[in-house]
N, C-alpha and C. Protein backbone atom coordinates (compact mmCIF):
# COMPACT_ATOMS: atom_id res chain seq x y z
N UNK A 1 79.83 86.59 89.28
CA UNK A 1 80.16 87.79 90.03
C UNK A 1 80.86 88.78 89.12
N UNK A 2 80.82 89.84 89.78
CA UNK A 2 81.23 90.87 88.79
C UNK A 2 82.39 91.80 89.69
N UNK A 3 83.25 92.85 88.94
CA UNK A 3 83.59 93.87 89.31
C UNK A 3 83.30 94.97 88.91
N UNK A 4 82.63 95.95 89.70
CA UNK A 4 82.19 97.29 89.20
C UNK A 4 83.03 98.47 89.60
N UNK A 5 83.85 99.29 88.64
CA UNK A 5 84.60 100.24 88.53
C UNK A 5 84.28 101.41 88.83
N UNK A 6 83.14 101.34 89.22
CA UNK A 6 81.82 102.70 89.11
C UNK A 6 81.49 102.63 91.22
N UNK A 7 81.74 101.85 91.74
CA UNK A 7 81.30 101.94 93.37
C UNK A 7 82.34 102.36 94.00
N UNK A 8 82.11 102.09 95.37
CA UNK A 8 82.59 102.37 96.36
C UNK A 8 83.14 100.92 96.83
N UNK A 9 84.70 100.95 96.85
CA UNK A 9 84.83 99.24 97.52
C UNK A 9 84.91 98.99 95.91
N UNK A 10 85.17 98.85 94.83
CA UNK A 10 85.32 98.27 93.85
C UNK A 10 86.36 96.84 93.54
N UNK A 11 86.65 96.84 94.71
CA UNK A 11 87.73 95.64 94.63
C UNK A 11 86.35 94.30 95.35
N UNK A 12 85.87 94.72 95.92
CA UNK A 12 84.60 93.83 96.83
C UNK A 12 83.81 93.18 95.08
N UNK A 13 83.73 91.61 95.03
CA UNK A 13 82.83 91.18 94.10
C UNK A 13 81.30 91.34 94.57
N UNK A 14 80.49 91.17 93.63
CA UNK A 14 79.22 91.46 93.91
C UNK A 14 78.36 90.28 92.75
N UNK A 15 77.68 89.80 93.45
CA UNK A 15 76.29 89.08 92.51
C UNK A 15 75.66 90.09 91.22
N UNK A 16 75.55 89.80 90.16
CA UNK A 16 75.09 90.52 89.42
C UNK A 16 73.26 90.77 89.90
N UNK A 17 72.99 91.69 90.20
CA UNK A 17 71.30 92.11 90.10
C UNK A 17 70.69 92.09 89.44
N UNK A 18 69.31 91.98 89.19
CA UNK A 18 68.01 91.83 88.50
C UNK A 18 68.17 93.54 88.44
N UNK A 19 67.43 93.48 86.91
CA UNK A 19 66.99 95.13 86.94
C UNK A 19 65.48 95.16 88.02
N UNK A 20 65.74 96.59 88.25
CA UNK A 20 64.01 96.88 89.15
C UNK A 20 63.27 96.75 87.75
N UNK A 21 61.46 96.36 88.31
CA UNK A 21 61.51 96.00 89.84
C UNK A 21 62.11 94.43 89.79
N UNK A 22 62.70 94.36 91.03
CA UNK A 22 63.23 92.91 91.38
C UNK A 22 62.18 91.80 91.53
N UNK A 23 62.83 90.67 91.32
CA UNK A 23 61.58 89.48 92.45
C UNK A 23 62.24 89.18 93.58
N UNK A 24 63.51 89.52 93.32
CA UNK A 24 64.16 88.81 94.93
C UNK A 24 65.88 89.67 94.80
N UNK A 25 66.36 89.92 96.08
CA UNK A 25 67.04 90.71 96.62
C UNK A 25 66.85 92.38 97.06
N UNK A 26 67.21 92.48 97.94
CA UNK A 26 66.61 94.31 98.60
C UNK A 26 67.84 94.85 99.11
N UNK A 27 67.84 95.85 98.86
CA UNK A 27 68.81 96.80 99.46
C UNK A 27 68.15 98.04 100.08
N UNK A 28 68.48 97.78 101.58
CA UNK A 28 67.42 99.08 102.61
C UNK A 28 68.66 99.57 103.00
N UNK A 29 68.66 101.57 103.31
CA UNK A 29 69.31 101.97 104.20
C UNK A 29 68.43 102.24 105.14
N UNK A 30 69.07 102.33 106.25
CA UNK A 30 67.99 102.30 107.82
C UNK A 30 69.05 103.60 108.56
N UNK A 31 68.16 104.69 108.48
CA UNK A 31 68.72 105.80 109.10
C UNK A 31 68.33 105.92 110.91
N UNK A 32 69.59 106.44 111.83
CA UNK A 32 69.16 106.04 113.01
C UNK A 32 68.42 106.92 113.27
N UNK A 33 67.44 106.66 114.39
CA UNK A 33 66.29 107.45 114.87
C UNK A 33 66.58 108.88 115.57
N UNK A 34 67.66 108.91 116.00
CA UNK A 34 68.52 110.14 117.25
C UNK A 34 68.70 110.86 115.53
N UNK A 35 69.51 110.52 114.69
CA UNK A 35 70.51 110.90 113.22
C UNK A 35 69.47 112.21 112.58
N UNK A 36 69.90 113.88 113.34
CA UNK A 36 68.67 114.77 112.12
C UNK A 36 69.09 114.58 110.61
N UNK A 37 68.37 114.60 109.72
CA UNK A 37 68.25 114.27 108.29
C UNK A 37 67.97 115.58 107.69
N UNK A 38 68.54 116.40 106.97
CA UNK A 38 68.72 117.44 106.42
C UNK A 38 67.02 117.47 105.36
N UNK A 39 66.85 118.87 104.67
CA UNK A 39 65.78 118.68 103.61
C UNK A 39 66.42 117.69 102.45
N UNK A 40 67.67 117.71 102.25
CA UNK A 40 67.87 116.93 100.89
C UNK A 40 68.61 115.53 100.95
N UNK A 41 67.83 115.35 102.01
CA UNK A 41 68.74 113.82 102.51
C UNK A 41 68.41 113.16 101.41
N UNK A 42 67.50 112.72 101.37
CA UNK A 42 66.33 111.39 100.05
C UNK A 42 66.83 112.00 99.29
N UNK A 43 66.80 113.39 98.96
CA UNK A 43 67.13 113.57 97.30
C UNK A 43 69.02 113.48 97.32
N UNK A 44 69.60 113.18 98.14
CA UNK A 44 71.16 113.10 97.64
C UNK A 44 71.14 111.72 97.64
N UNK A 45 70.46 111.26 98.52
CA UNK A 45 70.38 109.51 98.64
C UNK A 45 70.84 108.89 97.02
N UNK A 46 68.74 109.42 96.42
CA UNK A 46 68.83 108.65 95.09
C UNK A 46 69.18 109.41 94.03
N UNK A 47 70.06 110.38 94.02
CA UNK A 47 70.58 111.05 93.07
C UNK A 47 72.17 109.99 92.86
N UNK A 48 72.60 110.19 93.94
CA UNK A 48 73.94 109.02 94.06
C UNK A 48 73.83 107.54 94.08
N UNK A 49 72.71 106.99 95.02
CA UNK A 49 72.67 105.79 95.05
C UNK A 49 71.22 104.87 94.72
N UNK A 50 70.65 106.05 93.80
CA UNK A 50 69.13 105.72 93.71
C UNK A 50 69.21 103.94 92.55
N UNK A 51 70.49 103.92 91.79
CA UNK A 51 70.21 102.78 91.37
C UNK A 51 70.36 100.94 92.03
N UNK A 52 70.93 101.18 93.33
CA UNK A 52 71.23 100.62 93.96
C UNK A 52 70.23 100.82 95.17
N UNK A 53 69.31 101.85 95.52
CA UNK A 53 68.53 101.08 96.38
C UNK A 53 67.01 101.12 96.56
N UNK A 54 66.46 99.77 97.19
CA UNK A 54 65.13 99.82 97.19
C UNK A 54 64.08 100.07 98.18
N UNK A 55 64.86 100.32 98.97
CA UNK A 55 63.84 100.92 100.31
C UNK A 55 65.07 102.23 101.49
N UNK A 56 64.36 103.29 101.77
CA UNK A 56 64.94 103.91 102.45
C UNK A 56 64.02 104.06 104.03
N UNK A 57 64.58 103.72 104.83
CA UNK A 57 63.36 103.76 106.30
C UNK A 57 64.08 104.67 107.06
């Protein structure tokens, strides 16, 4: 496990990750269906958290 100085919650340990593409572990955000989503939603997403995730629905 690691500590990363660079997140959010940095005191929280974490499993070290496979670089993409992965064979195993996923990280989805799931936006709610009611929730309007601006034009630059996706692009602030993976501008900030694009290395950390692999599916946005």
């Amino acid at each position: 496990m690691k500590e990363n100085q660079n997140q959010a919650f940095n005191f929280i340990q974490m499993n070290e990750r496979q670089p993409k593409p992965r064979t195993q572990g996923v990280t989805e955000i799931r936006g709610s269906y009611y929730t309007p989503m601006g034009k630059r939603y996706l692009e602030d997403i993976l501008e900030t958290m694009g290395a950390y995730v692999d599916s946005v629905k």
